[in-house]
Protein backbone atom coordinates (compact mmCIF):
# COMPACT_ATOMS: atom_id res chain seq x y z
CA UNK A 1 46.45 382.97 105.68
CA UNK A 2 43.67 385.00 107.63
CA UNK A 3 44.33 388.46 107.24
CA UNK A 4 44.46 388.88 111.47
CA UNK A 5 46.96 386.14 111.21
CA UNK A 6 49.15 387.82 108.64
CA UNK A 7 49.08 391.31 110.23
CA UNK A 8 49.91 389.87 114.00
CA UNK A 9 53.47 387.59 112.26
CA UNK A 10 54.14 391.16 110.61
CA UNK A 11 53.41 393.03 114.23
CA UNK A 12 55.88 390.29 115.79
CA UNK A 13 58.64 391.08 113.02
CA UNK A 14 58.46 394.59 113.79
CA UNK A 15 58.97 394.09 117.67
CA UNK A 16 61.49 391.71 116.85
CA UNK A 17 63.21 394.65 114.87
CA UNK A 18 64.07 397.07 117.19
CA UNK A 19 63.11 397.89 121.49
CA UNK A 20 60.86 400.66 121.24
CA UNK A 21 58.19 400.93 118.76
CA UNK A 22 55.58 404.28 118.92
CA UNK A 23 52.07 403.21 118.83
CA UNK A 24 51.09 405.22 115.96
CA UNK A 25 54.19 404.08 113.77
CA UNK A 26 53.01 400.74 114.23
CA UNK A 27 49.47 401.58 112.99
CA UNK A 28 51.20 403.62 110.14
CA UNK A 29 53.46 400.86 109.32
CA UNK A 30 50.70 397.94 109.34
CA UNK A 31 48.00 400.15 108.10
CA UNK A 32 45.67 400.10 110.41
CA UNK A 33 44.35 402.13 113.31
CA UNK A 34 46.15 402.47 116.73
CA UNK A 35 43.09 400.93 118.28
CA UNK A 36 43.31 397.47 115.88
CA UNK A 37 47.10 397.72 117.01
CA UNK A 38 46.53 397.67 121.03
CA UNK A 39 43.92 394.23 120.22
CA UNK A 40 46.68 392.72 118.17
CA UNK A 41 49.19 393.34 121.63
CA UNK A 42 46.89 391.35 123.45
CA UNK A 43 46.46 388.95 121.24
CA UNK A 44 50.06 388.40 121.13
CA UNK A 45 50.07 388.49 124.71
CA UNK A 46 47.59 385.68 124.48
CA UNK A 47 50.23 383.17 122.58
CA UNK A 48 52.87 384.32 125.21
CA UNK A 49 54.66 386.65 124.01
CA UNK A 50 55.86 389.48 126.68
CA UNK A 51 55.05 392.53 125.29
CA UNK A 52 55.18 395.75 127.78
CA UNK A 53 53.42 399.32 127.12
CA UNK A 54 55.72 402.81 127.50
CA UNK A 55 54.03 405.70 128.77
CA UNK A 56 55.01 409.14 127.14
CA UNK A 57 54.30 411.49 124.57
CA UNK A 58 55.20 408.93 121.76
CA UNK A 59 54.00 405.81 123.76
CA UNK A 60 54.06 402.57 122.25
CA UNK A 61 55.30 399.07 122.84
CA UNK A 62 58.01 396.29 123.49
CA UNK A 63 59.21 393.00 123.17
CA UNK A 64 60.47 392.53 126.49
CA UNK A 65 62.15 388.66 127.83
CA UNK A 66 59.86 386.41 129.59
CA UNK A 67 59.96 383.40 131.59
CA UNK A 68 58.39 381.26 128.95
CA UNK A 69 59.55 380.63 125.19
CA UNK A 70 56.79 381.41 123.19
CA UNK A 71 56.61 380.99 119.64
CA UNK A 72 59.88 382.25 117.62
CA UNK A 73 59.52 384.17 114.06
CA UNK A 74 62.25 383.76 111.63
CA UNK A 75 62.80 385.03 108.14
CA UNK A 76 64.17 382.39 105.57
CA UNK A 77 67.75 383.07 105.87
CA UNK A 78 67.88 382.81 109.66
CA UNK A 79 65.87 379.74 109.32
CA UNK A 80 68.59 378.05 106.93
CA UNK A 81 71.30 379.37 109.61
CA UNK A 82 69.68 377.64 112.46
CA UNK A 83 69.41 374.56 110.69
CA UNK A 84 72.99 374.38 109.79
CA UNK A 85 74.12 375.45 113.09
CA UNK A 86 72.10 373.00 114.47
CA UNK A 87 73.26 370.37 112.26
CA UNK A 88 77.09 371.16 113.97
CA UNK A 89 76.10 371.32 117.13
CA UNK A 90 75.31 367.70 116.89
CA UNK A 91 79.30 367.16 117.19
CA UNK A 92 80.21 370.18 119.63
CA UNK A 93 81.17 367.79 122.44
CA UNK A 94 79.14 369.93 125.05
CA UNK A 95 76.90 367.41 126.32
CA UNK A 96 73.94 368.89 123.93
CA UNK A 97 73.93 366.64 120.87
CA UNK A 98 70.55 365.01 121.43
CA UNK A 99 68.64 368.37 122.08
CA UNK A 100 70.32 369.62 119.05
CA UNK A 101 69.34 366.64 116.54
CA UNK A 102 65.61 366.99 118.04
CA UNK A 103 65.53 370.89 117.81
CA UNK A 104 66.76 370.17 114.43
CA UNK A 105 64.08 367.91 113.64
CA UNK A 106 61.44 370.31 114.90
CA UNK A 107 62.61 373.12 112.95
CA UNK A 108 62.51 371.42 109.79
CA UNK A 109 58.88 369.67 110.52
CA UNK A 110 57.53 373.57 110.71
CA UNK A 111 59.44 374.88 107.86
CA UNK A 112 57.83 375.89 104.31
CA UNK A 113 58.49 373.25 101.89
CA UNK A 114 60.80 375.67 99.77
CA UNK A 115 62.78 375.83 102.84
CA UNK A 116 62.94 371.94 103.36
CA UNK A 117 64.27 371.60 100.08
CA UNK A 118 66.99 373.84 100.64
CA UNK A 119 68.22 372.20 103.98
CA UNK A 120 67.64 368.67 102.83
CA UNK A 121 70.22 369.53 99.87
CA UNK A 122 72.22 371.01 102.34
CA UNK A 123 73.44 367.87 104.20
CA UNK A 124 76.70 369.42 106.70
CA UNK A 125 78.39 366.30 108.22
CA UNK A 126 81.01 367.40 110.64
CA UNK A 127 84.21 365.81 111.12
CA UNK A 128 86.00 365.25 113.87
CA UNK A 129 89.91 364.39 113.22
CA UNK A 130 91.17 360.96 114.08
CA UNK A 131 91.22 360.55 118.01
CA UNK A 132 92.07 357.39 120.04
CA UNK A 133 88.45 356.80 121.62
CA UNK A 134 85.14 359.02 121.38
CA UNK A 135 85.99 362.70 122.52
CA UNK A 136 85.30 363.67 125.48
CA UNK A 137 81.93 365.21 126.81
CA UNK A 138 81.31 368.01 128.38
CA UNK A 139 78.06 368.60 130.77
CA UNK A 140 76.35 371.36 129.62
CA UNK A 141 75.68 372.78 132.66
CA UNK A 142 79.44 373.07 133.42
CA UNK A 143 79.64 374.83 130.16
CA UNK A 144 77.08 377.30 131.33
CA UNK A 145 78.81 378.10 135.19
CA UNK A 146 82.14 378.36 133.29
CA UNK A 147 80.23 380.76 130.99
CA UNK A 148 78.51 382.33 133.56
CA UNK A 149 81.61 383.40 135.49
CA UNK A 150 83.66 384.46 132.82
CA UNK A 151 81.07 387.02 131.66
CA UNK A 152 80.28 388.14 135.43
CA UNK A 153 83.91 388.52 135.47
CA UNK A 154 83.80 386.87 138.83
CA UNK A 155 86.73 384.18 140.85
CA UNK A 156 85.70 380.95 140.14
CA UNK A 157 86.92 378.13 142.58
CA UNK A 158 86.74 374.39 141.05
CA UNK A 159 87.99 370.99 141.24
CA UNK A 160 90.15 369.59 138.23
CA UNK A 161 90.66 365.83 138.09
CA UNK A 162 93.77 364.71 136.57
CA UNK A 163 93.48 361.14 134.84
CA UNK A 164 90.70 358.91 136.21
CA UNK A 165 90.58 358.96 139.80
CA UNK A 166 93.31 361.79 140.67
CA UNK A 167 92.04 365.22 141.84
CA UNK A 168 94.51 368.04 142.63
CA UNK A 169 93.38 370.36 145.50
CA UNK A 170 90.51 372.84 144.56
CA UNK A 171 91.97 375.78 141.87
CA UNK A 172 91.16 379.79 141.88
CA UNK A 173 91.01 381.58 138.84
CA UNK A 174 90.21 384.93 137.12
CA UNK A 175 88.29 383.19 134.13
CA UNK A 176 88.79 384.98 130.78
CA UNK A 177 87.36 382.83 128.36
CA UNK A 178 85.54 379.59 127.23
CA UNK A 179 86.79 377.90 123.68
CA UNK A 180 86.63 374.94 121.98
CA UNK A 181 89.81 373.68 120.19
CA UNK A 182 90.06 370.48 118.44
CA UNK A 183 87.06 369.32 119.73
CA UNK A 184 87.57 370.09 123.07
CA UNK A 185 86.66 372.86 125.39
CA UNK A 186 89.13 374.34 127.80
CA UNK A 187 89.37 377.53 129.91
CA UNK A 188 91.25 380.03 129.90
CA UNK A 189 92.18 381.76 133.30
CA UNK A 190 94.78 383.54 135.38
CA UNK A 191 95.53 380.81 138.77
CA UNK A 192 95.28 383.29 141.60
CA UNK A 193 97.61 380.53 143.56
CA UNK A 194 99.75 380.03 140.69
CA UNK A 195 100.19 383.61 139.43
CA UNK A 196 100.02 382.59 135.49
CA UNK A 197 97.97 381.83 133.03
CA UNK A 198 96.59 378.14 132.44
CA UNK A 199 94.29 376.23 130.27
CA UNK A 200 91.99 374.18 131.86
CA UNK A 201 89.74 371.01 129.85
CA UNK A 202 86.02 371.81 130.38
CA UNK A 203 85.48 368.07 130.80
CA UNK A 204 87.50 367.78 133.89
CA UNK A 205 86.11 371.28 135.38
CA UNK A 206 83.72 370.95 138.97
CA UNK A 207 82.74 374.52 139.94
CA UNK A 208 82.17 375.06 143.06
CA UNK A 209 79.47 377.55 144.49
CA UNK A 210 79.31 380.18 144.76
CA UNK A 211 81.31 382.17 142.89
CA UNK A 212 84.15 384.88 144.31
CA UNK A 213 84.74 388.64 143.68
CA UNK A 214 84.43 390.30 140.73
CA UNK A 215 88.04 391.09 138.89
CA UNK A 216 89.50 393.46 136.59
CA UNK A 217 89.94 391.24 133.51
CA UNK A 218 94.26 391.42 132.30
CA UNK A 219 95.73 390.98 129.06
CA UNK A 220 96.70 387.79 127.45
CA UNK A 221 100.43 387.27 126.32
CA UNK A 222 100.20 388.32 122.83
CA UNK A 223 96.69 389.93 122.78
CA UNK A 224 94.26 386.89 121.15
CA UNK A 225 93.31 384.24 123.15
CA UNK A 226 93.90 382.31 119.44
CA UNK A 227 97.37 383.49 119.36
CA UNK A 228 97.97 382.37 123.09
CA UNK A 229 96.54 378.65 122.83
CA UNK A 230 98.54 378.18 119.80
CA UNK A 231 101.60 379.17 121.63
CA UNK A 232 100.48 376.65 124.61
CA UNK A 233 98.97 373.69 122.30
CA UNK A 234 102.67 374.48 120.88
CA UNK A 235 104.69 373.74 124.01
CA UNK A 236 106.10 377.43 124.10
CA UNK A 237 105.36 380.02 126.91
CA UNK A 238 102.67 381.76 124.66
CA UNK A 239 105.52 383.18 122.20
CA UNK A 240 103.31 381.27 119.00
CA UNK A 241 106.04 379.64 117.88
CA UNK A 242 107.78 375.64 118.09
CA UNK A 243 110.05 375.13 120.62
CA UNK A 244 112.19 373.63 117.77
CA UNK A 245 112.50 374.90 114.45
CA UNK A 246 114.44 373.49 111.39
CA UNK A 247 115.14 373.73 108.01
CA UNK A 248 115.93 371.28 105.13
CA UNK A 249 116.24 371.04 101.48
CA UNK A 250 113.99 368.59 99.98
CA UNK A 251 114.12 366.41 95.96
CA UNK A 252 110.38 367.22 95.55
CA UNK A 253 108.14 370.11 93.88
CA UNK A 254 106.38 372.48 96.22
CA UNK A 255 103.39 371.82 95.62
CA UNK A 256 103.74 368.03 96.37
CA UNK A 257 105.47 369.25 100.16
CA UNK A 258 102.99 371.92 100.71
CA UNK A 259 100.18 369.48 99.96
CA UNK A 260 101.50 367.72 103.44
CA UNK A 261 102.50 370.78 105.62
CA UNK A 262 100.07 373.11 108.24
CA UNK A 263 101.88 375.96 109.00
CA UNK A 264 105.66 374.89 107.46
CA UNK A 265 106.63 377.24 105.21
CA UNK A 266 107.83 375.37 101.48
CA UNK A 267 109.73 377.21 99.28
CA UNK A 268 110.35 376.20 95.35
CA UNK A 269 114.06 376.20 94.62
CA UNK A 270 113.65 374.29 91.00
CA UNK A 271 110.77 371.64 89.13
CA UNK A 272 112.23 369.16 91.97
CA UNK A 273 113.65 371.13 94.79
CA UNK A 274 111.96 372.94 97.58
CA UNK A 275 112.96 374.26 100.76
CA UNK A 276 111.20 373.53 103.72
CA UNK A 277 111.38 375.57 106.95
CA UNK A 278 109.06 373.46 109.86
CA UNK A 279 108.51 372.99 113.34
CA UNK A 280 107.40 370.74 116.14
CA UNK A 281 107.93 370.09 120.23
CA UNK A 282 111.05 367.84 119.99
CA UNK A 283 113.85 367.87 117.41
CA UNK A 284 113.89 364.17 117.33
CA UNK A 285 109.52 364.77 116.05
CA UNK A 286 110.88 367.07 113.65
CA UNK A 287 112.96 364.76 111.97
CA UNK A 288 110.55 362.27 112.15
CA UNK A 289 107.88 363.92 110.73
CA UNK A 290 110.29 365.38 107.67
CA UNK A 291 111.66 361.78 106.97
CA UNK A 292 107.82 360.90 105.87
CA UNK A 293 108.75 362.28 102.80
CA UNK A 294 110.35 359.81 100.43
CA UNK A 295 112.95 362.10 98.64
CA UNK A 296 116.62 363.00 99.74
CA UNK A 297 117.22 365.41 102.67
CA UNK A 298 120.07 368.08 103.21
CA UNK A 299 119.86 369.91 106.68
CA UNK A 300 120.70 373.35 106.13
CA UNK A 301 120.44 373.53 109.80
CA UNK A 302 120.10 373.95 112.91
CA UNK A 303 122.80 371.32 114.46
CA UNK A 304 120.35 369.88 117.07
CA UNK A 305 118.24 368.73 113.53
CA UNK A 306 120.99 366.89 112.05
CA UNK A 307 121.72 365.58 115.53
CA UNK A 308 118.21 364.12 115.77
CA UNK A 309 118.41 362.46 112.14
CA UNK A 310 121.83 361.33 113.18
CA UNK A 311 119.70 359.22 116.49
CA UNK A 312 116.70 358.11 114.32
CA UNK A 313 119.48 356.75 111.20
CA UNK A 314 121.22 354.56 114.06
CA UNK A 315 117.82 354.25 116.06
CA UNK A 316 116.28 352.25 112.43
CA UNK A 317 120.16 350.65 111.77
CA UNK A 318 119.23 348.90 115.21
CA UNK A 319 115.69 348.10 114.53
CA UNK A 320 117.02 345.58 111.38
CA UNK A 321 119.70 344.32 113.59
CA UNK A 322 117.73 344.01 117.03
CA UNK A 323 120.55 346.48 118.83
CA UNK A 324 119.02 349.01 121.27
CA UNK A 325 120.14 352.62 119.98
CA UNK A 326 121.54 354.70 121.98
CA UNK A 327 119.56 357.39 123.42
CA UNK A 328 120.25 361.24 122.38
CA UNK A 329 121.77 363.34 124.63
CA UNK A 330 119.11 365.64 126.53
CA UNK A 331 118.39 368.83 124.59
């Protein structure tokens, strides 16, 4: 590499490094003389990058945004990291996948062979659980408004379609964050009309323009937005918890149950006894998804579970015998 070359990519790093940069700590730092340092600025200002001169005693320069991209300079490490973030991005759901596969393809076209190797070995395929249908998209300019409020802190007003062709009348929120969750994004905001807190899907999100006053961001129930759309994707009112909660004794090991269980909680009571405390939005799904285990249940409790297994044992009696079961009484 040309030695000009080599000293203007070492000039960039150094602006990249920190704002302000002294003139003569450049020079001392590249070696050369405060003179050579001002013709490498303009040549850098040549290939578009916006670099602005500070007056003062200790005047110097900065990398300051522009309304082009010019070229980017990365170390090796950052360069790996963009790659593999790109590589994900291809399955975000927010409308960007193509971009990202052909950003991805133009980073690795301009990256040193050594680096090539390392992200060609380096193959990240990200999986989506099993869903009826594709996932839905998101346009990634609604992402960007939705971002764009939440960060202004500003009332955003939108339409939200419900199902294909109904639309409820327009919302108003205090947005308060933007997450993705199973492959989905959804938004998190106080309803102004409503007086709660609600999670909207990004997908069926229309902002409307422009965008309301600015608002004193609250407090989410329980402090973490994580905490708070586990509690909602849940079915409780943001305490974290199931609505229904059970425990049984089951004839296998631990580690076979535990193997099979999120966020149960298995403990080992012999070589072939466990107990297994679990949870889930109905009791009737609770006993359902504790009967997938072939081994002999005892309900320690609470009545509603044995009530449930009670409805399912008659509910498969009638399934051999082509009687319609009885439905449980409602909980």
């Amino acid at each position: 590499m040309p030695k000009t070359s080599a000293r203007l990519l070492s000039l960039l790093s150094l602006l990249q490094a920190r704002r302000d940069w002294p003139g003569a700590l450049l020079a001392e730092r590249l070696n050369v003389s405060p003179r050579t340092v001002r013709r490498d600025v303009d040549r850098l200002r040549e290939l578009g990058y916006p670099i602005v001169a500070f007056k003062g005693p200790d005047g110097g320069y900065r990398l300051d945004a522009g309304a082009e991209l010019p070229p980017l300079l990365f170390d090796d490490e950052q360069a790996v990291a963009l790659a593999i973030a790109l590589q994900i991005a291809t399955t975000a759901g927010a409308g960007i996948e193509e971009a990202a596969a052909r950003a991805l393809n133009t980073v690795r076209q301009v990256m040193p062979v050594r680096l090539r190797r390392r992200i060609d070995t380096l193959q990240v395929t990200a999986v989506e659980p099993p869903a009826i249908g594709p996932g839905p998209q998101v346009d990634s300019s609604v992402l960007m408004a939705l971002s764009a409020a939440v960060h202004a802190r500003e009332v955003l007003r939108f339409d939200y379609t419900q199902g294909a062709d109904a639309q409820t009348p327009p919302r108003r929120v205090q947005p308060h964050h933007l997450v993705t969750w199973g492959g989905r994004w959804y938004l998190v905001a106080w309803d102004l009309d409503r007086e709660d807190w609600r999670t909207f899907r990004a997908d069926r999100i229309i902002p409307r323009t422009p965008t309301g006053p600015r608002f004193t961001p609250r407090e989410l129930p329980g402090g973490e937005v994580a905490a708070f759309l586990a509690g909602r994707f849940r079915g409780s009112e943001g305490s974290g918890d199931w609505p229904c909660r059970g425990e049984v004794i089951l004839d296998l090991p631990a580690a076979a149950v535990s193997r099979y269980t999120r966020d149960g909680v298995v403990e080992e009571l012999g070589p072939n006894r466990c107990r297994l405390v679990l949870g889930s939005w109905s009791w009737t799904g609770l006993a359902a998804t504790i009967g997938r285990f072939d081994a002999d249940i005892e309900v320690v409790g609470p009545a509603e579970l044995k009530d449930a297994f009670a409805h399912l044992a008659r509910r498969y009696a009638n399934a051999v015998t082509d009687t319609p079961a009885t439905p449980p009484p409602i909980q």
